[in-house]
N, C-alpha and C. Protein backbone atom coordinates (compact mmCIF):
# COMPACT_ATOMS: atom_id res chain seq x y z
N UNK A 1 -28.82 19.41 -29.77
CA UNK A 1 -30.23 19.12 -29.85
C UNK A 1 -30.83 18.97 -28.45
N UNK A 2 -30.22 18.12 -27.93
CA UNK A 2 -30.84 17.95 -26.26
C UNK A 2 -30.79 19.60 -25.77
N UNK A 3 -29.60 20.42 -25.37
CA UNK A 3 -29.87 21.71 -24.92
C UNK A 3 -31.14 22.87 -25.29
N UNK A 4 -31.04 22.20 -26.84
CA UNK A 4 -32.43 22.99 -27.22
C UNK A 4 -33.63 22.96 -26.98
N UNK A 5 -33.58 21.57 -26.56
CA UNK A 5 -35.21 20.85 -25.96
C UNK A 5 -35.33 21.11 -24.84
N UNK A 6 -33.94 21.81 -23.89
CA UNK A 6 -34.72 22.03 -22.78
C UNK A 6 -33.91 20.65 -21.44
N UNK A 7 -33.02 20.22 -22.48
CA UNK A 7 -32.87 18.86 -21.28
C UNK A 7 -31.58 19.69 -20.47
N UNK A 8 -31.70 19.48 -18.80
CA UNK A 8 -30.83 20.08 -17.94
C UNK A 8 -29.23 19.27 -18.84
N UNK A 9 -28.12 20.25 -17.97
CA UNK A 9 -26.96 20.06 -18.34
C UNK A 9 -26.43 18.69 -17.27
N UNK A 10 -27.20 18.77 -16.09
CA UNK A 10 -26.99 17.70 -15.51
C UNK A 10 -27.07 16.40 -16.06
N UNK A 11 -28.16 16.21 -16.59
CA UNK A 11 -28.42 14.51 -17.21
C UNK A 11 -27.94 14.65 -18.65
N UNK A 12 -27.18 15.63 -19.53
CA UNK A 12 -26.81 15.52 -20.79
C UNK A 12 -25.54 15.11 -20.08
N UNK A 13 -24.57 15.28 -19.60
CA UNK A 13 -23.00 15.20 -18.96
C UNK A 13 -23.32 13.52 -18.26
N UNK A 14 -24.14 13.38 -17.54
CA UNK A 14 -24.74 11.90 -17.32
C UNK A 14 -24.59 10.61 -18.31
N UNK A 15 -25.26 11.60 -18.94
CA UNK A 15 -25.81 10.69 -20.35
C UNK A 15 -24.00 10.23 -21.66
N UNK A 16 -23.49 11.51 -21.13
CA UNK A 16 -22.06 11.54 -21.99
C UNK A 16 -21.00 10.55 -20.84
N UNK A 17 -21.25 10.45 -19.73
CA UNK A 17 -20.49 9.81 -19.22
C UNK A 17 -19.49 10.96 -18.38
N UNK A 18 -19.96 11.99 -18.39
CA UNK A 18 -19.00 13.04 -17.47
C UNK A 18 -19.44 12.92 -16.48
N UNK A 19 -18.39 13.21 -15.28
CA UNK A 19 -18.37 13.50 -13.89
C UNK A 19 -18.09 14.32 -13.33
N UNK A 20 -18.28 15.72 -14.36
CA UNK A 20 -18.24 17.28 -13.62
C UNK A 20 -19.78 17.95 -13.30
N UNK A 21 -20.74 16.82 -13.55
CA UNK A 21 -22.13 18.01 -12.98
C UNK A 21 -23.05 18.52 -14.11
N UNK A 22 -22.23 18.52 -15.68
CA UNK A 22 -22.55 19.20 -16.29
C UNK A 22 -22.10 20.63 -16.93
N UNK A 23 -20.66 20.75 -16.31
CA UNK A 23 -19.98 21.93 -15.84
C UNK A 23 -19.52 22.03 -17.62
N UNK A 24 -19.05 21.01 -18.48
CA UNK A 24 -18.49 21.07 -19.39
C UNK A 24 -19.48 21.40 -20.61
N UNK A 25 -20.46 20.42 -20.22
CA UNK A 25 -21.37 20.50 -21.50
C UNK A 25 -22.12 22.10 -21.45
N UNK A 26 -22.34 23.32 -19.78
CA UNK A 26 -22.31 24.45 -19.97
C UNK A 26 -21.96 25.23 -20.42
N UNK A 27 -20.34 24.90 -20.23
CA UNK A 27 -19.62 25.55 -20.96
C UNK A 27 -19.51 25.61 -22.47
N UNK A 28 -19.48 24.37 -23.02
CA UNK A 28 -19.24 24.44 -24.55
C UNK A 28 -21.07 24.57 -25.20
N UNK A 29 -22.07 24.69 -24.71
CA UNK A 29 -23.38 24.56 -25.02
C UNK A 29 -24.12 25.41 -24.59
N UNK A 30 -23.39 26.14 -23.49
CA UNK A 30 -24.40 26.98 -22.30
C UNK A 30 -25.22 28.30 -23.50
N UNK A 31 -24.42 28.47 -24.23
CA UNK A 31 -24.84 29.63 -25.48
C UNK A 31 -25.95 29.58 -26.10
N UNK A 32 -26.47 27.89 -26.22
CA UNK A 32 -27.38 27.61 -27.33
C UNK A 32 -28.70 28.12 -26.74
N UNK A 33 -28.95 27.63 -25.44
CA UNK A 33 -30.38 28.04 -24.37
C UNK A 33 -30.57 29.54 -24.76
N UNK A 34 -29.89 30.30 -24.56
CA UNK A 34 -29.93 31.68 -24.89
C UNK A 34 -30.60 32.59 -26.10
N UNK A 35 -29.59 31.81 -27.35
CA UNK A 35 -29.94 32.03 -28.45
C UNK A 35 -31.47 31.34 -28.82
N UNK A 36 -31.57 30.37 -28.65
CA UNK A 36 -33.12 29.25 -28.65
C UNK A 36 -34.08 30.15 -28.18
N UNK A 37 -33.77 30.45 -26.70
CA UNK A 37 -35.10 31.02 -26.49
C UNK A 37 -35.72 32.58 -27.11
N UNK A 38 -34.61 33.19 -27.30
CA UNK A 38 -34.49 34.34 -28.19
C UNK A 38 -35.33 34.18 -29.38
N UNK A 39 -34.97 33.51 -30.24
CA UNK A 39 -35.68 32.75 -31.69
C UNK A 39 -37.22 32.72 -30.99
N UNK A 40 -37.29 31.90 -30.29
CA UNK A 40 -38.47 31.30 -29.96
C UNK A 40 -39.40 32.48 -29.59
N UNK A 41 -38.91 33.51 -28.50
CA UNK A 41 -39.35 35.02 -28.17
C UNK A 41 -40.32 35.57 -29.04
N UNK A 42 -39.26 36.20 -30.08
CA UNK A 42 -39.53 36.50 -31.04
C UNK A 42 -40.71 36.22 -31.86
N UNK A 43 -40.67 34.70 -31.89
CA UNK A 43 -41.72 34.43 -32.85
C UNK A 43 -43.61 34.61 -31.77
N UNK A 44 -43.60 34.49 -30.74
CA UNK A 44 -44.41 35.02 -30.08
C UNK A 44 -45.02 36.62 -30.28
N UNK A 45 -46.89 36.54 -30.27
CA UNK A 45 -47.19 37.39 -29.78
C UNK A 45 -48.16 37.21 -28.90
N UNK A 46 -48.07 38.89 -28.34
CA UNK A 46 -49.49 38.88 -27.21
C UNK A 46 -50.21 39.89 -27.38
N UNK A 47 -51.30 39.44 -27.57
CA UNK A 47 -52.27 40.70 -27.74
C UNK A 47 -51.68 41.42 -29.34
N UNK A 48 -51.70 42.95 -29.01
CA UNK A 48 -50.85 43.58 -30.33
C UNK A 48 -49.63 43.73 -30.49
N UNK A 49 -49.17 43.41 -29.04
CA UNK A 49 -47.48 43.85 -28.98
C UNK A 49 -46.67 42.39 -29.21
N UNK A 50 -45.51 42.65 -29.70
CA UNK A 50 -44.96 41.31 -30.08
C UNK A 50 -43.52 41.42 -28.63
N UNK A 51 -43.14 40.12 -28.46
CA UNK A 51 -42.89 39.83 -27.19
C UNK A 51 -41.14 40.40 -27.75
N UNK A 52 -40.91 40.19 -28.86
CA UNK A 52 -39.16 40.83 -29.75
C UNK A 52 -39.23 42.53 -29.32
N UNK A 53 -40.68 43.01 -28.65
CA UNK A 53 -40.76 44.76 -28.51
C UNK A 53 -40.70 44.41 -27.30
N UNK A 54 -40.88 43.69 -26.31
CA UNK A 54 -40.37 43.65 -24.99
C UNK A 54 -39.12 43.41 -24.41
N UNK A 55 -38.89 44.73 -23.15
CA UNK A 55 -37.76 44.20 -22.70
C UNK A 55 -37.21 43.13 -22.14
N UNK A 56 -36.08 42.94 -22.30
CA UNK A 56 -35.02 41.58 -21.75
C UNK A 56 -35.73 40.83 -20.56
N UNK A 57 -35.80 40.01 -20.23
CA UNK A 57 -36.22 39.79 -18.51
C UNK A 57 -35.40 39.49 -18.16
N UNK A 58 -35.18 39.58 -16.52
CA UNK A 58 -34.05 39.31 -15.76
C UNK A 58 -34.50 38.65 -14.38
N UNK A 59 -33.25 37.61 -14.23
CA UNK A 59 -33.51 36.80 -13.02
C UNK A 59 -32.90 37.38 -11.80
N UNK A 60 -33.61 37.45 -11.07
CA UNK A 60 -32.38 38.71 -9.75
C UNK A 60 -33.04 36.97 -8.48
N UNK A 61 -31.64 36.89 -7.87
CA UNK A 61 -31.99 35.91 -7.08
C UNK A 61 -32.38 36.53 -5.51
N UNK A 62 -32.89 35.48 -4.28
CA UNK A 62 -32.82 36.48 -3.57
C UNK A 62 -31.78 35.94 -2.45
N UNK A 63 -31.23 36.60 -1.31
CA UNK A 63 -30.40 36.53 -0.39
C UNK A 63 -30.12 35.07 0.03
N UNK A 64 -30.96 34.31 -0.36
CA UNK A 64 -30.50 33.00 0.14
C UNK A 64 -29.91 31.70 -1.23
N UNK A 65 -29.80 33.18 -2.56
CA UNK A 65 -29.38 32.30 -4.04
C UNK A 65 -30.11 31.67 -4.50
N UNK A 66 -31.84 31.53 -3.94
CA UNK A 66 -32.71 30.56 -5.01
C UNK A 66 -33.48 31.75 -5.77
């Protein structure tokens, strides 16, 4: 539930009492953000085109990793 709302992996692993960063709760949870926002996509439109007919977006970082 927290991953779905959006809460970082940092303060859920906090909140559990882990001391990897968040590294664990990514791992076993990192899937749900994905799928969520997908659902959520979907149910969006704009204008006439629905946002499920748009392509993927992608994060390209730049040379310095932000």
């Amino acid at each position: 539930m927290c991953v779905m709302a959006g809460i970082d992996f940092m303060t859920i692993a906090a909140w559990l009492g882990h001391k990897d960063g968040g590294i664990l709760v990514g791992k076993v949870y990192g899937h749900l953000i994905d799928e969520h926002r997908q659902k959520m996509a979907a149910k969006l439109t704009i204008g006439l085109a629905s946002v499920r007919d748009a392509p993927p977006l992608e994060v390209v970082l730049n040379s310095s990793g932000t």
